[in-house]
N, C-alpha and C. Protein backbone atom coordinates (compact mmCIF):
# COMPACT_ATOMS: atom_id res chain seq x y z
N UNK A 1 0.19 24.32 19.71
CA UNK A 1 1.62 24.42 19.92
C UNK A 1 2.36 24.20 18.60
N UNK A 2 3.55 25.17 18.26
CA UNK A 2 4.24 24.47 17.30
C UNK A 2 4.84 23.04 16.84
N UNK A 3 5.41 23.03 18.17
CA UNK A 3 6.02 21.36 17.95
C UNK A 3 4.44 20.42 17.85
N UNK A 4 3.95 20.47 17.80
CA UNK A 4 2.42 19.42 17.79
C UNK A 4 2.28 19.64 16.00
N UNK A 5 2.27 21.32 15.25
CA UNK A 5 1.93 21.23 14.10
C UNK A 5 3.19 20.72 13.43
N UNK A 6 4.42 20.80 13.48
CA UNK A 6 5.51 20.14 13.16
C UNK A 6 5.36 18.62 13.08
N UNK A 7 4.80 17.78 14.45
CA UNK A 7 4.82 16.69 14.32
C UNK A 7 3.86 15.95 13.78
N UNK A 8 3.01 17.03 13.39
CA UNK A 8 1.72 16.39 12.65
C UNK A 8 2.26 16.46 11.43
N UNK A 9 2.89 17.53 10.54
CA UNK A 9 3.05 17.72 9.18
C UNK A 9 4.02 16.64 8.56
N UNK A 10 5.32 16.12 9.75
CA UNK A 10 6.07 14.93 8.97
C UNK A 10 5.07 13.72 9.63
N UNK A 11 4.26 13.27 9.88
CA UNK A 11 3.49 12.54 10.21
C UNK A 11 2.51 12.47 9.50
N UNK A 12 1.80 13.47 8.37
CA UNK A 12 1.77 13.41 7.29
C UNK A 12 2.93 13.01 6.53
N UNK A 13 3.88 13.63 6.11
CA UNK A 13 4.34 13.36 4.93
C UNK A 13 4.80 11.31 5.13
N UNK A 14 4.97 11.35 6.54
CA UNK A 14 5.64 10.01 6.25
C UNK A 14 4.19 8.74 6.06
N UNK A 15 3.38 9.12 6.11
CA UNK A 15 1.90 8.69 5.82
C UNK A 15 1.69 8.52 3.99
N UNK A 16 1.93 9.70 3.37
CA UNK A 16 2.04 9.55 2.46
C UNK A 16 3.28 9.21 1.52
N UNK A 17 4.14 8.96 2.26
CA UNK A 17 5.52 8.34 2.10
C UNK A 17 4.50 6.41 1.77
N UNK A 18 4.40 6.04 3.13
CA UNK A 18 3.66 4.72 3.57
C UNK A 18 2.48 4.21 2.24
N UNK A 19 1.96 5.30 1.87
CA UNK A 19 0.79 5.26 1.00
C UNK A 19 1.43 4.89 -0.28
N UNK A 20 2.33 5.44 -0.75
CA UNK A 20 3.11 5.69 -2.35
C UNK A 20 3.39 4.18 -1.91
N UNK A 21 4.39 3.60 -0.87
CA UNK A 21 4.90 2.44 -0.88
C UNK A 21 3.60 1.49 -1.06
N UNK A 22 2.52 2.00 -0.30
CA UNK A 22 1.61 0.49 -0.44
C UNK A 22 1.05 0.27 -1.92
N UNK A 23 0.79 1.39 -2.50
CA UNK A 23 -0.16 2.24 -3.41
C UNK A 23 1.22 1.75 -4.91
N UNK A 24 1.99 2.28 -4.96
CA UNK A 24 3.38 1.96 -6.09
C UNK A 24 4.47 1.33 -5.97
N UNK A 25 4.48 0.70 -4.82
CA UNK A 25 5.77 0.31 -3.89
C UNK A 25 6.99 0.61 -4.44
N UNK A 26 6.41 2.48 -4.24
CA UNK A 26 7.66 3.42 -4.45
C UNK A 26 7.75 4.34 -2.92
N UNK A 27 9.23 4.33 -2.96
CA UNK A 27 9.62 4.88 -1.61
C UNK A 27 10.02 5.95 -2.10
N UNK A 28 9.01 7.07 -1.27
CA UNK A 28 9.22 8.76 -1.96
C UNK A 28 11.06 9.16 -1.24
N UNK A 29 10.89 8.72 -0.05
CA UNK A 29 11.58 9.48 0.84
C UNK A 29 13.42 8.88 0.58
N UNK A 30 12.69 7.39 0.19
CA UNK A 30 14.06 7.01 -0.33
C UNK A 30 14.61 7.07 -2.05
N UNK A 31 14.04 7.51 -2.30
CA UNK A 31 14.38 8.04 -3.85
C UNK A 31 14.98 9.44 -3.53
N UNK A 32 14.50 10.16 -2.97
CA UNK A 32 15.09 11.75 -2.90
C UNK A 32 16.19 11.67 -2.03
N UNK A 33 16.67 10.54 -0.64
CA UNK A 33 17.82 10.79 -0.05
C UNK A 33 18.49 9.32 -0.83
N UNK A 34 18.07 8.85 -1.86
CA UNK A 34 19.14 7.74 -2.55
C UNK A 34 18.96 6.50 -2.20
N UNK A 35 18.09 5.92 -1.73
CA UNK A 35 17.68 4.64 -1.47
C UNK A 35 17.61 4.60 -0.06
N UNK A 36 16.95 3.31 0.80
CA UNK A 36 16.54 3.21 2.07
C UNK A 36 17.34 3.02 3.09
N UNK A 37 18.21 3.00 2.19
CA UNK A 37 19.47 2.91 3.71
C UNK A 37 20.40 3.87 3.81
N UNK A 38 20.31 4.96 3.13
CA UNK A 38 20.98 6.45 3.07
C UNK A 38 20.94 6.64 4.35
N UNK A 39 21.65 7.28 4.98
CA UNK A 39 21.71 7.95 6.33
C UNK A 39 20.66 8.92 6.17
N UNK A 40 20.44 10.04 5.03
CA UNK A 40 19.32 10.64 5.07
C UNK A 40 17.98 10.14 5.33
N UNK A 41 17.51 9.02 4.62
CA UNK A 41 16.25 8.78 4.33
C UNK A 41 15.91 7.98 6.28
N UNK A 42 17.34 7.60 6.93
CA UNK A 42 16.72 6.82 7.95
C UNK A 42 16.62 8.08 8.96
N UNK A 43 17.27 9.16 8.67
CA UNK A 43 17.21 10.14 9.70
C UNK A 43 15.63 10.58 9.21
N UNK A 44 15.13 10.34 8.20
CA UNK A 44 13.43 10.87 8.28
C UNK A 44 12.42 9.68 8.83
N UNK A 45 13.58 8.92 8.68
CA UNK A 45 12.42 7.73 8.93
C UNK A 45 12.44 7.38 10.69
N UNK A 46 13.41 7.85 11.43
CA UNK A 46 13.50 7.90 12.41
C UNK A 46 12.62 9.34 13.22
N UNK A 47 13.29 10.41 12.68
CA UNK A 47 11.94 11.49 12.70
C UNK A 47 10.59 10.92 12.81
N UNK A 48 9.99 10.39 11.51
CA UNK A 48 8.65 10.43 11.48
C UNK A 48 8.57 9.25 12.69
N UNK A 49 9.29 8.87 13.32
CA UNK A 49 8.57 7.63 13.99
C UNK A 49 8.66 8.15 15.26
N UNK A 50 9.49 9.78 15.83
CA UNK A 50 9.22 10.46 16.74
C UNK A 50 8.61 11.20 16.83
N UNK A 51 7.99 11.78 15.86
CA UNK A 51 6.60 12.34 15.69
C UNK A 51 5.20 11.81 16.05
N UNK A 52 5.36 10.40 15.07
CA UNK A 52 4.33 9.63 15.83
C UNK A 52 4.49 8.95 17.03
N UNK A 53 5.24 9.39 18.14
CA UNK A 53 5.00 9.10 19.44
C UNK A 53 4.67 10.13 20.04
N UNK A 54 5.06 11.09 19.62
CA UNK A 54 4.74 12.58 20.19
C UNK A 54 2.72 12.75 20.14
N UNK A 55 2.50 12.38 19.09
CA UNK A 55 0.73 12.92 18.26
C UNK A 55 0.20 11.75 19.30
N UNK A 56 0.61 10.63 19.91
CA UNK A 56 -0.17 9.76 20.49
C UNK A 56 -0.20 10.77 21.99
N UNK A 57 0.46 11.66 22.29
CA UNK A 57 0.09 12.03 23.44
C UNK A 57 -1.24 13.44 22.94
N UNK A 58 -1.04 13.54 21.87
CA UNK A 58 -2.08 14.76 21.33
C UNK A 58 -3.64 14.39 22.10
N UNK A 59 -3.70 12.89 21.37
CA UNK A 59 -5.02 12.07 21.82
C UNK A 59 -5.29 12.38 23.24
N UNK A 60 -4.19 11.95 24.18
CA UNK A 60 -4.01 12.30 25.55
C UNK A 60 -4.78 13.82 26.66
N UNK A 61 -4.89 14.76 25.61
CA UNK A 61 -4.47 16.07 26.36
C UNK A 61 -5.65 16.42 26.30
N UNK A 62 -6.28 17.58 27.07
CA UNK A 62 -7.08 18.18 27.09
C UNK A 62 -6.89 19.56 26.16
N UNK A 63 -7.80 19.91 25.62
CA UNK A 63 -8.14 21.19 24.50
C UNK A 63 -9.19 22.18 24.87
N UNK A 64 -8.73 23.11 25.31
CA UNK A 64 -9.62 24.00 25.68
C UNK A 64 -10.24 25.04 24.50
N UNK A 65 -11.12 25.37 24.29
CA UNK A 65 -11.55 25.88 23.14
C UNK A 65 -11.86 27.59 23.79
N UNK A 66 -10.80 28.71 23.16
CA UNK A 66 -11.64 29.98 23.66
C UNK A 66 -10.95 30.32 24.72
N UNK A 67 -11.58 31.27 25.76
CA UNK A 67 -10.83 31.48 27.19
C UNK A 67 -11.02 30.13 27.95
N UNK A 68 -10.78 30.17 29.12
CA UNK A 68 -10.60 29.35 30.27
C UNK A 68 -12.47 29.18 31.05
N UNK A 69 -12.92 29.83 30.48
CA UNK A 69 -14.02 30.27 31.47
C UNK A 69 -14.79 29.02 30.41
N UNK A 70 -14.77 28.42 29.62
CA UNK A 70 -15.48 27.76 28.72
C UNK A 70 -14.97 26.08 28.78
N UNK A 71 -16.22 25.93 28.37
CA UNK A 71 -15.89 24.29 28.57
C UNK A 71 -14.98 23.42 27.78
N UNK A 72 -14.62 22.47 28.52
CA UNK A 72 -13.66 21.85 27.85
C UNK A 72 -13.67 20.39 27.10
N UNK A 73 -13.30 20.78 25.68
CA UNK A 73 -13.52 19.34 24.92
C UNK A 73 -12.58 17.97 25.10
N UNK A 74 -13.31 16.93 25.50
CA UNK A 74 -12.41 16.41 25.87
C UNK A 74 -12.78 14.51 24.47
């Protein structure tokens, strides 16, 4: 589904957002919208944290691989 690769890709980026902070304790996301309390940077930071509620139902779902007639990975 689209919205699944969407919520995976800022679920990346805010991962490697998380990483720079642990790794340089530089905040990517708040340097580019102006520091951490920009309205920008919390509207990503609020994003990525609806993304990662969304990917916990990914775990959830069943994936069918192929047609219907084939088994299913679960």
């Amino acid at each position: 589904m689209l919205i699944d690769k969407i919520a995976l890709s800022l679920l990346i980026i805010g991962g490697i957002n998380w990483g720079s902070v642990g790794l340089f304790q530089f905040d990517i996301v708040g340097w580019i919208f102006g520091g951490m309390d920009s309205i920008g940077a919390r509207i990503v930071f609020v994003l990525v944290g609806l993304c990662a509620l969304w990917c916990v139902s990914i775990l959830f779902r069943h994936i069918t691989v192929g047609d219907e007639n084939r088994d299913r990975i679960e």
